[in-house]
C-alpha atoms as a PDB file:
ATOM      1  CA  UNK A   1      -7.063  13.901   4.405  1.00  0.00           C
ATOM      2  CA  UNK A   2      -7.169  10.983   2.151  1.00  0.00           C
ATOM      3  CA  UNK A   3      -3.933   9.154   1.299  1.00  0.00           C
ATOM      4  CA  UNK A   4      -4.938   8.394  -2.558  1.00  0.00           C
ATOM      5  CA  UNK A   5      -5.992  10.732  -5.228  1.00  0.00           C
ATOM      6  CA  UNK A   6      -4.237   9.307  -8.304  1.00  0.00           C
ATOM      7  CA  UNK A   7      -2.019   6.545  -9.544  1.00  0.00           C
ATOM      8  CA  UNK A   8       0.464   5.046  -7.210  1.00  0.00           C
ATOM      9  CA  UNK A   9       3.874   4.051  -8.294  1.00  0.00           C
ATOM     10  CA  UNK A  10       6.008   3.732  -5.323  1.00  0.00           C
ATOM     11  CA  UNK A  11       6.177   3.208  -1.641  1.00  0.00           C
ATOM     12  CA  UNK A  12       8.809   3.970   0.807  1.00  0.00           C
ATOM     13  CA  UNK A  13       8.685   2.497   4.374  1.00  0.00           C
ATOM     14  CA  UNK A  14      10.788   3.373   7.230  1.00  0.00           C
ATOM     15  CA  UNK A  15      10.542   4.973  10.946  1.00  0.00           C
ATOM     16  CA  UNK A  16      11.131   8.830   9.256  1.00  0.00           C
ATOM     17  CA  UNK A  17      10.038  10.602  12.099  1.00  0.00           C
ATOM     18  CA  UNK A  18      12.193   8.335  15.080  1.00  0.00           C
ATOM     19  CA  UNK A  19       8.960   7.427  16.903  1.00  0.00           C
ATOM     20  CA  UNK A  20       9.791   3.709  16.729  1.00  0.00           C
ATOM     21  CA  UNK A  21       6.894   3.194  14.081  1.00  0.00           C
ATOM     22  CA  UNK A  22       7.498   2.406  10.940  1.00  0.00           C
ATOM     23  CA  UNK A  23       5.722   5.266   8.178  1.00  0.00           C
ATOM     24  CA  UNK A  24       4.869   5.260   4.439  1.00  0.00           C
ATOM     25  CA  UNK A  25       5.822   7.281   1.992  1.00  0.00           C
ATOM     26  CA  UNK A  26       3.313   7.441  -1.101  1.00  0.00           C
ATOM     27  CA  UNK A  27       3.723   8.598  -4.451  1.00  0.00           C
ATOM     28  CA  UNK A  28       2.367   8.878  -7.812  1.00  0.00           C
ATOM     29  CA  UNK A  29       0.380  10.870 -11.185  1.00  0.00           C
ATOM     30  CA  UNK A  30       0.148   9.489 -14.677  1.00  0.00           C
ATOM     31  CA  UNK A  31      -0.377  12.294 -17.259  1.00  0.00           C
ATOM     32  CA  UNK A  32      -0.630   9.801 -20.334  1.00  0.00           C
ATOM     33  CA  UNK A  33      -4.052   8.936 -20.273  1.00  0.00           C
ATOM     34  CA  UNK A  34      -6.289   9.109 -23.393  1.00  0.00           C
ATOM     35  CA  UNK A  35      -8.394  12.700 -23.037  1.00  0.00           C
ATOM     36  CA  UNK A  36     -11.376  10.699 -23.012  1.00  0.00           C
ATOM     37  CA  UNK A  37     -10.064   9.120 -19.394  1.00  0.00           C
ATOM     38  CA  UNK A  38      -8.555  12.108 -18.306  1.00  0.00           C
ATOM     39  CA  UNK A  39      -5.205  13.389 -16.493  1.00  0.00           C
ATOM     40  CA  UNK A  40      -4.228  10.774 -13.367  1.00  0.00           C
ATOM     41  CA  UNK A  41      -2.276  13.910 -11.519  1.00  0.00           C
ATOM     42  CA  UNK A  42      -3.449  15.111  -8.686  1.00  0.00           C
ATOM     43  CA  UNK A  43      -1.578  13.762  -6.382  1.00  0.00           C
ATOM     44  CA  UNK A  44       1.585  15.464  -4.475  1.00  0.00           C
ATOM     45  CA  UNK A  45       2.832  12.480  -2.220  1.00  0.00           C
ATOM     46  CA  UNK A  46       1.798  11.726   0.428  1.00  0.00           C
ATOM     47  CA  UNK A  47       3.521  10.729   3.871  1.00  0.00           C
ATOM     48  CA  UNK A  48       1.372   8.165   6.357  1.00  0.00           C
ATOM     49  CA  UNK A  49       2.586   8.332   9.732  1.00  0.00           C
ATOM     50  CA  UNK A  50       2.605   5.363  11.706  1.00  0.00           C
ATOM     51  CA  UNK A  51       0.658   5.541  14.761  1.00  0.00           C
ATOM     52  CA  UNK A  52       0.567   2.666  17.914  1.00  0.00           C
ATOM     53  CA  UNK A  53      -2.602   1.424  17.505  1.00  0.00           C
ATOM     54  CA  UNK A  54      -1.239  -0.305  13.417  1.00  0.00           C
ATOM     55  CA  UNK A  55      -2.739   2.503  11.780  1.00  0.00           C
ATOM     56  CA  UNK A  56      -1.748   5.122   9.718  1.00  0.00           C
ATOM     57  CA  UNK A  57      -2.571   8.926   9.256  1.00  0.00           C
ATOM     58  CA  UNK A  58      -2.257  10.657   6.061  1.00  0.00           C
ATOM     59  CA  UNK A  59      -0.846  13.988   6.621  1.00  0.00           C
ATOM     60  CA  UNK A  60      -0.891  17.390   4.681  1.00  0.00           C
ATOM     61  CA  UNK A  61       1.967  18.303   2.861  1.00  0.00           C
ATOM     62  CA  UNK A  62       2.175  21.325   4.567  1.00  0.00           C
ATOM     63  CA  UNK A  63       2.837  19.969   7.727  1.00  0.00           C
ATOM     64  CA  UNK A  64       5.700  17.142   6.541  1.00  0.00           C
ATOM     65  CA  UNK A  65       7.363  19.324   3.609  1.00  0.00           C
ATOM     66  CA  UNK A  66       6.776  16.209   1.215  1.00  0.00           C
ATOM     67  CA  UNK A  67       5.466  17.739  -1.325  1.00  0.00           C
ATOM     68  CA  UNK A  68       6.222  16.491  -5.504  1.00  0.00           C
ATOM     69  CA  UNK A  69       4.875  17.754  -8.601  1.00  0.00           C
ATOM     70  CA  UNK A  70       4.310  16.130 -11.579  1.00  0.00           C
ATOM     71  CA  UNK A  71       4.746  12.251 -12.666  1.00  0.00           C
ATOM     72  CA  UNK A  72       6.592  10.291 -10.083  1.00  0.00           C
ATOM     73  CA  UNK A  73       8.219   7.032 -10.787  1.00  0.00           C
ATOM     74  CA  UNK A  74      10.216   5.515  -7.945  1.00  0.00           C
ATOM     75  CA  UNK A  75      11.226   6.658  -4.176  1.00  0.00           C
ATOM     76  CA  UNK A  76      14.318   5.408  -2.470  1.00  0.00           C
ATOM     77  CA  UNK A  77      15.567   6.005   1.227  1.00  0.00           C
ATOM     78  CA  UNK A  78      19.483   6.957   1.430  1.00  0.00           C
ATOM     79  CA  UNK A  79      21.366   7.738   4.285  1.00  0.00           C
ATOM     80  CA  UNK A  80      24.661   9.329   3.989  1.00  0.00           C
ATOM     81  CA  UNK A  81      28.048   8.993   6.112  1.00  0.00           C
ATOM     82  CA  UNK A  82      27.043  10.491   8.710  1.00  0.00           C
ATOM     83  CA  UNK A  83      23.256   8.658   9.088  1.00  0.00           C
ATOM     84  CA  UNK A  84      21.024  11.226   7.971  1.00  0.00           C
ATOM     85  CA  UNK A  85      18.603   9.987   5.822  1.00  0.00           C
ATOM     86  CA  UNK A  86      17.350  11.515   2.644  1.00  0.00           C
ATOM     87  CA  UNK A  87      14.506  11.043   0.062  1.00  0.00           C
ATOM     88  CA  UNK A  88      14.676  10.640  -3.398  1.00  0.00           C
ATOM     89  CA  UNK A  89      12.124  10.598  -5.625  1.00  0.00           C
ATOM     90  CA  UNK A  90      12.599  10.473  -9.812  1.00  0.00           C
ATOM     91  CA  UNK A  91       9.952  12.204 -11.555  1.00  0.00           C
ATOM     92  CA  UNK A  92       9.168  11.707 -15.804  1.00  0.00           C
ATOM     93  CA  UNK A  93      11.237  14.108 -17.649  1.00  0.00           C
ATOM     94  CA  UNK A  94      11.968  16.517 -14.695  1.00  0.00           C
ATOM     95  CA  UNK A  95      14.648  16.350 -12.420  1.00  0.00           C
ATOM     96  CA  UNK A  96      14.979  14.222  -9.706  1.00  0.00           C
ATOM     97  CA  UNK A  97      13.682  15.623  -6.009  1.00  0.00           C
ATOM     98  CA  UNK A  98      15.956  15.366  -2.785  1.00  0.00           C
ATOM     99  CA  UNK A  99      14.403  15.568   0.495  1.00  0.00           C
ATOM    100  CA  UNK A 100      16.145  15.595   3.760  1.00  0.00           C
ATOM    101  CA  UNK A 101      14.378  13.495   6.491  1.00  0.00           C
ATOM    102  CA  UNK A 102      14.041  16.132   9.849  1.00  0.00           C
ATOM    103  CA  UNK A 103      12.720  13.845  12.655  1.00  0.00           C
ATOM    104  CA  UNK A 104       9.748  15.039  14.316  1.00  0.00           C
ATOM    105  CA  UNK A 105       7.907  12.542  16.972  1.00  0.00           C
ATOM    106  CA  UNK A 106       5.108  14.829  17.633  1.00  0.00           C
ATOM    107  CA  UNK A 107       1.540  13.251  17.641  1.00  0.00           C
ATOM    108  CA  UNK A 108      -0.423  14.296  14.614  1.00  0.00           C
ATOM    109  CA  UNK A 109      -3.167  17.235  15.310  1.00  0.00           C
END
C-alpha cells in the first residue's frame, strides 16, 4: 500500500500501538483545485507503523480503523485522565473526527 495519494497537511507521531516504536499518522485532500488540475482527495489517512529495522509500513485502513473522509486540516494526540490516548483530526467544514487509540503490537501481515 502506498502511504501518499494526495495532499498532506498533517502528521502525528507517537508509539500508538505500545511496541516501543514510534508510528506516523498521515493525513490530507484538497478539494479546491482549479477543474483544469483536478480534485487532490483521495486520500483517507493513513497510519505508518514503525517497524525495528527504522522503517515504516503503510497499512490499510481496514486493518487500523483510521479511516477520514473529506479535507483534513490538522491531527493532534490527546490523552485523557486516565492515559488513554485519542485522535483528533479537524476536517474543512465537517465536523471534527475522534478516534480512540486501541494498542495492538502485532507484526504487520
Amino acid at each position: 500500500m502506498e502511504a501518499q495519494f494526495s495532499r498532506v497537511y498533517g502528521f502525528a507521531t507517537g508509539d500508538f500501538d505500545e511496541d516501543k516504536i514510534k508510528d506516523i499518522l498521515v493525513i490530507g485532500n484538497f478539494d479546491g483545485s482549479s477543474p483544469r488540475m483536478g480534485r487532490s482527495d483521495a486520500s483517507f489517512g493513513v497510519y505508518m507503523k514503525g517497524l525495528r529495522n527504522n522503517n515504516y509500513v503503510a497499512m490499510a485502513p481496514e486493518e487500523t480503523g483510521f479511516f477520514v473522509f473529506g479535507e483534513t486540516r490538522d491531527i493532534k494526540v490527546l490523552k485523557d485522565d486516565e492515559n488513554a490516548k485519542y485522535v483528533l483530526v479537524s476536517r474543512n467544514n465537517a465536523i471534527p473526527k475522534l478516534f480512540q487509540v486501541k494498542m495492538d503490537n502485532s507484526e504487520p501481515k
